[in-house]
N, C-alpha and C. Protein backbone atom coordinates (compact mmCIF):
# COMPACT_ATOMS: atom_id res chain seq x y z
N UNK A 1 24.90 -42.19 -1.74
CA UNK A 1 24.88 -41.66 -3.10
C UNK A 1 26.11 -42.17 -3.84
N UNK A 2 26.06 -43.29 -4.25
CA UNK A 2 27.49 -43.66 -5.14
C UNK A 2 27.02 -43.76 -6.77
N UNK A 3 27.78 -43.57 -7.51
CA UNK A 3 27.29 -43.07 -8.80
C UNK A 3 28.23 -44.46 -9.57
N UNK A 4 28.10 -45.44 -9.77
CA UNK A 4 29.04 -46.49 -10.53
C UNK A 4 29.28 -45.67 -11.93
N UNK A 5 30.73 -46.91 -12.35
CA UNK A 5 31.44 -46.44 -13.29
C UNK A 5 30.59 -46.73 -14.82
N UNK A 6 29.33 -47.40 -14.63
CA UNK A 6 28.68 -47.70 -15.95
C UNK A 6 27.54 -46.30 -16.01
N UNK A 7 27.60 -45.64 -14.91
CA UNK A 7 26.60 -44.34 -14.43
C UNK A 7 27.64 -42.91 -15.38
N UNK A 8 28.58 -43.26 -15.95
CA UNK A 8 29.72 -41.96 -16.29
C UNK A 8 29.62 -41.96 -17.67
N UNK A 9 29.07 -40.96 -18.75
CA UNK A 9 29.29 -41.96 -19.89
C UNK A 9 30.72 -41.31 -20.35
N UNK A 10 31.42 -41.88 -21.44
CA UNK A 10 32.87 -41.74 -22.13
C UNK A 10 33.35 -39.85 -21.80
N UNK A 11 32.21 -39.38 -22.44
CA UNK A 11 32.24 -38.13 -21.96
C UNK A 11 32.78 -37.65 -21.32
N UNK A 12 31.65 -37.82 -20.16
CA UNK A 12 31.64 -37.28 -18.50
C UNK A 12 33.31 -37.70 -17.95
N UNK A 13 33.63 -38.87 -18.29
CA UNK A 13 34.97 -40.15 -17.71
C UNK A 13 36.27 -39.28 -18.44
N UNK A 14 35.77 -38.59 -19.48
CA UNK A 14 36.90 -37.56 -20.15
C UNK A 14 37.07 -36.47 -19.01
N UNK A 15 35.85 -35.58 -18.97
CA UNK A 15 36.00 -34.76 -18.24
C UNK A 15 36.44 -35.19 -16.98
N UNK A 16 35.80 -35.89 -16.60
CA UNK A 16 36.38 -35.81 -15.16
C UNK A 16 38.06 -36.23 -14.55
N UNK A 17 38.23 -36.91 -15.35
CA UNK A 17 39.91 -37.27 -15.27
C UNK A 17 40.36 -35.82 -15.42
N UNK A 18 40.09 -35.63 -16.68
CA UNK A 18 40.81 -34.30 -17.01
C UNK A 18 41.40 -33.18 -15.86
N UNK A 19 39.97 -32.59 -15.17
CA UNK A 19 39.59 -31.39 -13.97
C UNK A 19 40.39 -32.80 -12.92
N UNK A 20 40.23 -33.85 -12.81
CA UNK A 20 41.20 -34.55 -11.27
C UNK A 20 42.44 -34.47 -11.83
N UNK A 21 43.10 -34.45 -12.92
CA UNK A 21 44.60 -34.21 -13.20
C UNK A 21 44.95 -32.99 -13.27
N UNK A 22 44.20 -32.00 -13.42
CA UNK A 22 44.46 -30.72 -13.22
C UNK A 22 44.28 -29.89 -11.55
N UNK A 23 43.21 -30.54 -10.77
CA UNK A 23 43.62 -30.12 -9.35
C UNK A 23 44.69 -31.28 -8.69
N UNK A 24 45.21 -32.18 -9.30
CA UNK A 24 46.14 -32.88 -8.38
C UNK A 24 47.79 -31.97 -9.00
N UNK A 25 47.53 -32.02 -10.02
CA UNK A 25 48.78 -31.11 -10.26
C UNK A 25 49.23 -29.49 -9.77
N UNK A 26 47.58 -28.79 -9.55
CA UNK A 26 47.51 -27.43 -8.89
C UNK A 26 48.20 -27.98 -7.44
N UNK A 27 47.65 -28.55 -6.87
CA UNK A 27 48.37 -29.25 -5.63
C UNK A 27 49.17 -29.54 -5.11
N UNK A 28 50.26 -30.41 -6.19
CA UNK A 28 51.13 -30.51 -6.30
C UNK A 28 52.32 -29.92 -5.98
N UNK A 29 51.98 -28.67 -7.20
CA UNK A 29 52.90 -27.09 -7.76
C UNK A 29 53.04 -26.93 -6.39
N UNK A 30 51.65 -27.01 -5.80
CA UNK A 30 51.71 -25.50 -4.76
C UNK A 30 52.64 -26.35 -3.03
N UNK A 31 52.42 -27.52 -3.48
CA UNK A 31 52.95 -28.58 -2.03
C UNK A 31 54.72 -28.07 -2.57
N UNK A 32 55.09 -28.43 -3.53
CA UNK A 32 56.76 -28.50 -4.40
C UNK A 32 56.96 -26.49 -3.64
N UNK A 33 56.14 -26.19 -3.67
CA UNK A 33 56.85 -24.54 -3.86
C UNK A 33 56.91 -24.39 -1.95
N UNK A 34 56.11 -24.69 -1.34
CA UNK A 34 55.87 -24.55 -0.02
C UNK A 34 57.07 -25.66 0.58
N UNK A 35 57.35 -26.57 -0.04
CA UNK A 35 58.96 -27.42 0.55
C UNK A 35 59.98 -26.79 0.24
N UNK A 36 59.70 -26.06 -0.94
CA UNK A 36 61.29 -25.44 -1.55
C UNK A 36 61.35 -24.21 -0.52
N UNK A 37 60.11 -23.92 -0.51
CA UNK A 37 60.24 -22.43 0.91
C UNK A 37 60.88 -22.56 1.82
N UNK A 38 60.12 -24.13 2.62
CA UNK A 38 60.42 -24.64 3.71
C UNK A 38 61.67 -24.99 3.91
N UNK A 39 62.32 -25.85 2.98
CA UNK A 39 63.69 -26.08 2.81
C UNK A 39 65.06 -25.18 2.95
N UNK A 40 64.88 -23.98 2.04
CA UNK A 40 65.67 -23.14 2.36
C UNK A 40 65.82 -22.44 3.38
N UNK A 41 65.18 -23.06 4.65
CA UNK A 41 65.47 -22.22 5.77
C UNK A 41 65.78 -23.22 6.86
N UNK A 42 66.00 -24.36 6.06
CA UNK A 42 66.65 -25.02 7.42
C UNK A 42 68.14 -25.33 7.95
N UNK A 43 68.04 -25.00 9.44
CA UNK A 43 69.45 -24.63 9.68
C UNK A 43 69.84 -25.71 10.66
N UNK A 44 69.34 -26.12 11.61
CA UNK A 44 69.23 -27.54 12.22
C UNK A 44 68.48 -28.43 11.98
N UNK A 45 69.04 -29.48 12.55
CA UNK A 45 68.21 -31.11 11.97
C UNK A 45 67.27 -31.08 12.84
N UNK A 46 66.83 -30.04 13.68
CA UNK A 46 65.61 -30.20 14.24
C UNK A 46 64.30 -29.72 13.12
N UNK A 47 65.12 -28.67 12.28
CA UNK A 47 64.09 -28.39 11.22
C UNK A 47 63.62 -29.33 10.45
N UNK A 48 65.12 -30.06 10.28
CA UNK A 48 64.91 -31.56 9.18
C UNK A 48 63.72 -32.11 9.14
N UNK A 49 63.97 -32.50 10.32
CA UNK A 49 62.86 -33.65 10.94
C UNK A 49 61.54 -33.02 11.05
N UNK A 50 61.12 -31.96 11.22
CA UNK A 50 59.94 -31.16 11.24
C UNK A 50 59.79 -30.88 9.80
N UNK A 51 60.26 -31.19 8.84
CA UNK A 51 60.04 -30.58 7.41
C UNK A 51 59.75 -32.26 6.74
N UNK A 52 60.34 -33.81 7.25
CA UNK A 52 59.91 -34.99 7.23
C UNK A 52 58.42 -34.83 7.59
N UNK A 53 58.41 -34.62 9.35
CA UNK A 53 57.49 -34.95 9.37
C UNK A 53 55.68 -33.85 8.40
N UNK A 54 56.07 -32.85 8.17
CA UNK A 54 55.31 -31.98 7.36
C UNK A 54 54.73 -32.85 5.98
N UNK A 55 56.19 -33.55 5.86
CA UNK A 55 55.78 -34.26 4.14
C UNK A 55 55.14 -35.39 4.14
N UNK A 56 55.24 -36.43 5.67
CA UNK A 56 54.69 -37.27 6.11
C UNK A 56 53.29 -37.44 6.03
N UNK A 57 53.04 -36.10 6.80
CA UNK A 57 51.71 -35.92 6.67
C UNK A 57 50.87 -35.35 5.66
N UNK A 58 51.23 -34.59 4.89
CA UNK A 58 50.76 -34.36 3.39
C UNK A 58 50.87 -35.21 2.47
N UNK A 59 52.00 -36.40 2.30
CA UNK A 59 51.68 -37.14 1.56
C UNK A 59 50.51 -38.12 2.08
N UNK A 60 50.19 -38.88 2.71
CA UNK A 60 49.24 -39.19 3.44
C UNK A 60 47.87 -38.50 2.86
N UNK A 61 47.98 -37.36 3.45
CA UNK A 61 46.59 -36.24 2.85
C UNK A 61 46.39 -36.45 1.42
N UNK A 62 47.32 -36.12 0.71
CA UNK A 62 47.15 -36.14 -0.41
C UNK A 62 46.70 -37.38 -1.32
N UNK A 63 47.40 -38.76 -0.94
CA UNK A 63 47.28 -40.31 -1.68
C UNK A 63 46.05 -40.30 -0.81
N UNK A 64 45.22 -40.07 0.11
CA UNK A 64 43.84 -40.54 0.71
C UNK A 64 42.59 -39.84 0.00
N UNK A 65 43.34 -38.40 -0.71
CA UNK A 65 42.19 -37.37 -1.34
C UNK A 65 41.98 -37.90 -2.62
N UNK A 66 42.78 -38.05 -3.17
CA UNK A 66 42.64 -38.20 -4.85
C UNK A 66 42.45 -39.96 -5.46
N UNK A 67 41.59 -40.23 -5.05
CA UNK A 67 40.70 -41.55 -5.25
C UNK A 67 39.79 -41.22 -6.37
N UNK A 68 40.77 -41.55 -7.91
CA UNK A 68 40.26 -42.05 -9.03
C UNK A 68 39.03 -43.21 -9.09
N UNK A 69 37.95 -43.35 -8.25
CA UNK A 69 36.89 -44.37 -8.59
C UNK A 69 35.87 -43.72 -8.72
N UNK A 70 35.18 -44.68 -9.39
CA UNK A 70 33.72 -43.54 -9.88
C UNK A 70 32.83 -43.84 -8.62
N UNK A 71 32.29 -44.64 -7.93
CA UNK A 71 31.27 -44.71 -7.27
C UNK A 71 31.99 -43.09 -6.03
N UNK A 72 33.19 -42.96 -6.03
CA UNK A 72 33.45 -42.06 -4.42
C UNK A 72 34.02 -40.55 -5.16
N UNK A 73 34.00 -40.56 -7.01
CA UNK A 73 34.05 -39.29 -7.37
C UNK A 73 33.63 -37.52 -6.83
N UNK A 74 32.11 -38.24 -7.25
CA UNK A 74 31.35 -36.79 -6.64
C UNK A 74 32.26 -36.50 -5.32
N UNK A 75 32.50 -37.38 -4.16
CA UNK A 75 32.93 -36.54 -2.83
C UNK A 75 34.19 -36.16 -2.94
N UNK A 76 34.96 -36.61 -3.72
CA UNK A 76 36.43 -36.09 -4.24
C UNK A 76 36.33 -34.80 -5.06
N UNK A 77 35.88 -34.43 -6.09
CA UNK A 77 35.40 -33.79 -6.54
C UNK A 77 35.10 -32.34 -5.54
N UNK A 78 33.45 -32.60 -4.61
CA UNK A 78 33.45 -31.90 -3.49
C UNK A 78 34.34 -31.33 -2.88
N UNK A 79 35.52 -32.49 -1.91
CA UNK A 79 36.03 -31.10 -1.38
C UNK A 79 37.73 -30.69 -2.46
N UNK A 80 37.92 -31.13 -3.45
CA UNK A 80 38.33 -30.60 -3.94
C UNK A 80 38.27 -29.21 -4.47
N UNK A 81 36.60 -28.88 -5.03
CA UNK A 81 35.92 -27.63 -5.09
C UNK A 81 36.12 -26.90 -3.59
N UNK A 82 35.81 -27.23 -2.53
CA UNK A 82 35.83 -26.64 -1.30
C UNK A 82 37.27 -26.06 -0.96
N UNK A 83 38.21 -26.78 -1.24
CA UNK A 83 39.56 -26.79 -0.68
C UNK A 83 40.08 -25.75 -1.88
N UNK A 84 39.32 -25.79 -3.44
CA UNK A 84 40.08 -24.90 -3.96
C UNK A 84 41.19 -24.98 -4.93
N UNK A 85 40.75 -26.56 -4.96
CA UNK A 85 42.20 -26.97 -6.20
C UNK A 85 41.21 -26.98 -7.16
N UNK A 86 39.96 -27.47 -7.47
CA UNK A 86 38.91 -27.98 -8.74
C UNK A 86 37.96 -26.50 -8.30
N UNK A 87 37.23 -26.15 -9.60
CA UNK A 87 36.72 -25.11 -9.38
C UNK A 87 35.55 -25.82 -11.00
N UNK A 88 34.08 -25.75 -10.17
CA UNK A 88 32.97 -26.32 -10.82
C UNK A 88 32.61 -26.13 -12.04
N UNK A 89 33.23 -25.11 -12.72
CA UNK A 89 33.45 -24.94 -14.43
C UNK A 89 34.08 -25.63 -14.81
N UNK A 90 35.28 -26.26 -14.48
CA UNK A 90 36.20 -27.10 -15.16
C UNK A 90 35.76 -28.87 -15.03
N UNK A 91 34.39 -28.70 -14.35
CA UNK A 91 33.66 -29.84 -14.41
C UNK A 91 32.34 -29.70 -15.45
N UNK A 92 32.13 -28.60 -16.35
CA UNK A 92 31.12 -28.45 -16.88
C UNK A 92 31.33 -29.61 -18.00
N UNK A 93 29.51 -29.78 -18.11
CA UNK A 93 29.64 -30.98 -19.17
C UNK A 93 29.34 -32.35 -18.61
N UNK A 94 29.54 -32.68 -17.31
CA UNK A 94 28.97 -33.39 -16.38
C UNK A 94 27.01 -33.55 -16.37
N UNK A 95 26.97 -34.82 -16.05
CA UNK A 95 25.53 -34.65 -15.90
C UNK A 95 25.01 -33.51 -15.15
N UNK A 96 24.09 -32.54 -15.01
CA UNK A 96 23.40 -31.27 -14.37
C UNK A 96 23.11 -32.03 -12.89
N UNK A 97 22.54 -33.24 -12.85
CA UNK A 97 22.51 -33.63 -11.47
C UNK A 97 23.66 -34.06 -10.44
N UNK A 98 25.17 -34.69 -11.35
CA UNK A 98 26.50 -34.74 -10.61
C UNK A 98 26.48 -33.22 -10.27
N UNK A 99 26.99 -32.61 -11.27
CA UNK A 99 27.22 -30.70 -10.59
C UNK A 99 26.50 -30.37 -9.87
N UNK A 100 24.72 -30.45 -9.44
CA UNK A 100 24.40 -30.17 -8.62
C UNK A 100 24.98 -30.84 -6.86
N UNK A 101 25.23 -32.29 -7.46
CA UNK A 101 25.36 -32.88 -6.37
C UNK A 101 26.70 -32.37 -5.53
N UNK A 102 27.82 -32.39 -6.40
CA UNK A 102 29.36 -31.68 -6.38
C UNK A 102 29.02 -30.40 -5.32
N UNK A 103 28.41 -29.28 -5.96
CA UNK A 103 28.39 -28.06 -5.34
C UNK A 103 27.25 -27.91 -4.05
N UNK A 104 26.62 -29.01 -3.76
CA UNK A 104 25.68 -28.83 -2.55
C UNK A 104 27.11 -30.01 -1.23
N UNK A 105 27.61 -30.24 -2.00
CA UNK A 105 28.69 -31.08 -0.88
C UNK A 105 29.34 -30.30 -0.84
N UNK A 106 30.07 -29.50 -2.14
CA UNK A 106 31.09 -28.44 -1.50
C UNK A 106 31.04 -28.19 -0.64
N UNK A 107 29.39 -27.47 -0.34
CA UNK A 107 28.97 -25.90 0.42
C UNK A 107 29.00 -26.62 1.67
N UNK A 108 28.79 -28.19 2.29
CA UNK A 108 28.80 -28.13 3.35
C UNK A 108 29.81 -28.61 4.19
């Protein structure tokens, strides 16, 4: 199911940037507040290195999730809805068959 970028019209390519800059930034907030947590409690460099490797791996997570292309949208989208940063109203306005498609990937 890949949906190309001539499949989006100006519209849809509004919205959808829009709702992906708004769950990458919910994301964000919430990654920045969970280091600043994490941070203030470290007392050895054994924490250090366990608070590296934490960011290691979330940045990773994060630059692999948020793939701006249209044909691999919808599944970004998906578990974005699933995970809780994008929430399927802030995609309204989308073709009725992307949203359907979005919220039947959420769910699984």
């Amino acid at each position: 199911m890949q949906v190309s970028e001539a499949e989006w019209t100006d519209t849809e390519k509004n919205i959808a940037r829009a709702a992906f800059d708004q769950a990458y930034k919910r994301e964000v907030e919430a990654l920045l507040k969970q280091v600043r947590e994490q941070a203030s409690t470290l007392v050895e460099l054994s924490d250090l290195w366990r608070l590296h490797d934490f960011l290691s791996a979330r940045r990773h997570e994060v630059e692999g999730k948020y793939d701006y292309q249209y044909p691999v949208l919808l599944f970004v989208f998906a578990g974005l809805v699933k995970e809780g940063w994008l929430h399927l109203n802030e995609l309204e306005g989308l073709d009725k068959e992307k949203l359907s498609k979005i919220a039947a990937l959420a769910r699984i």
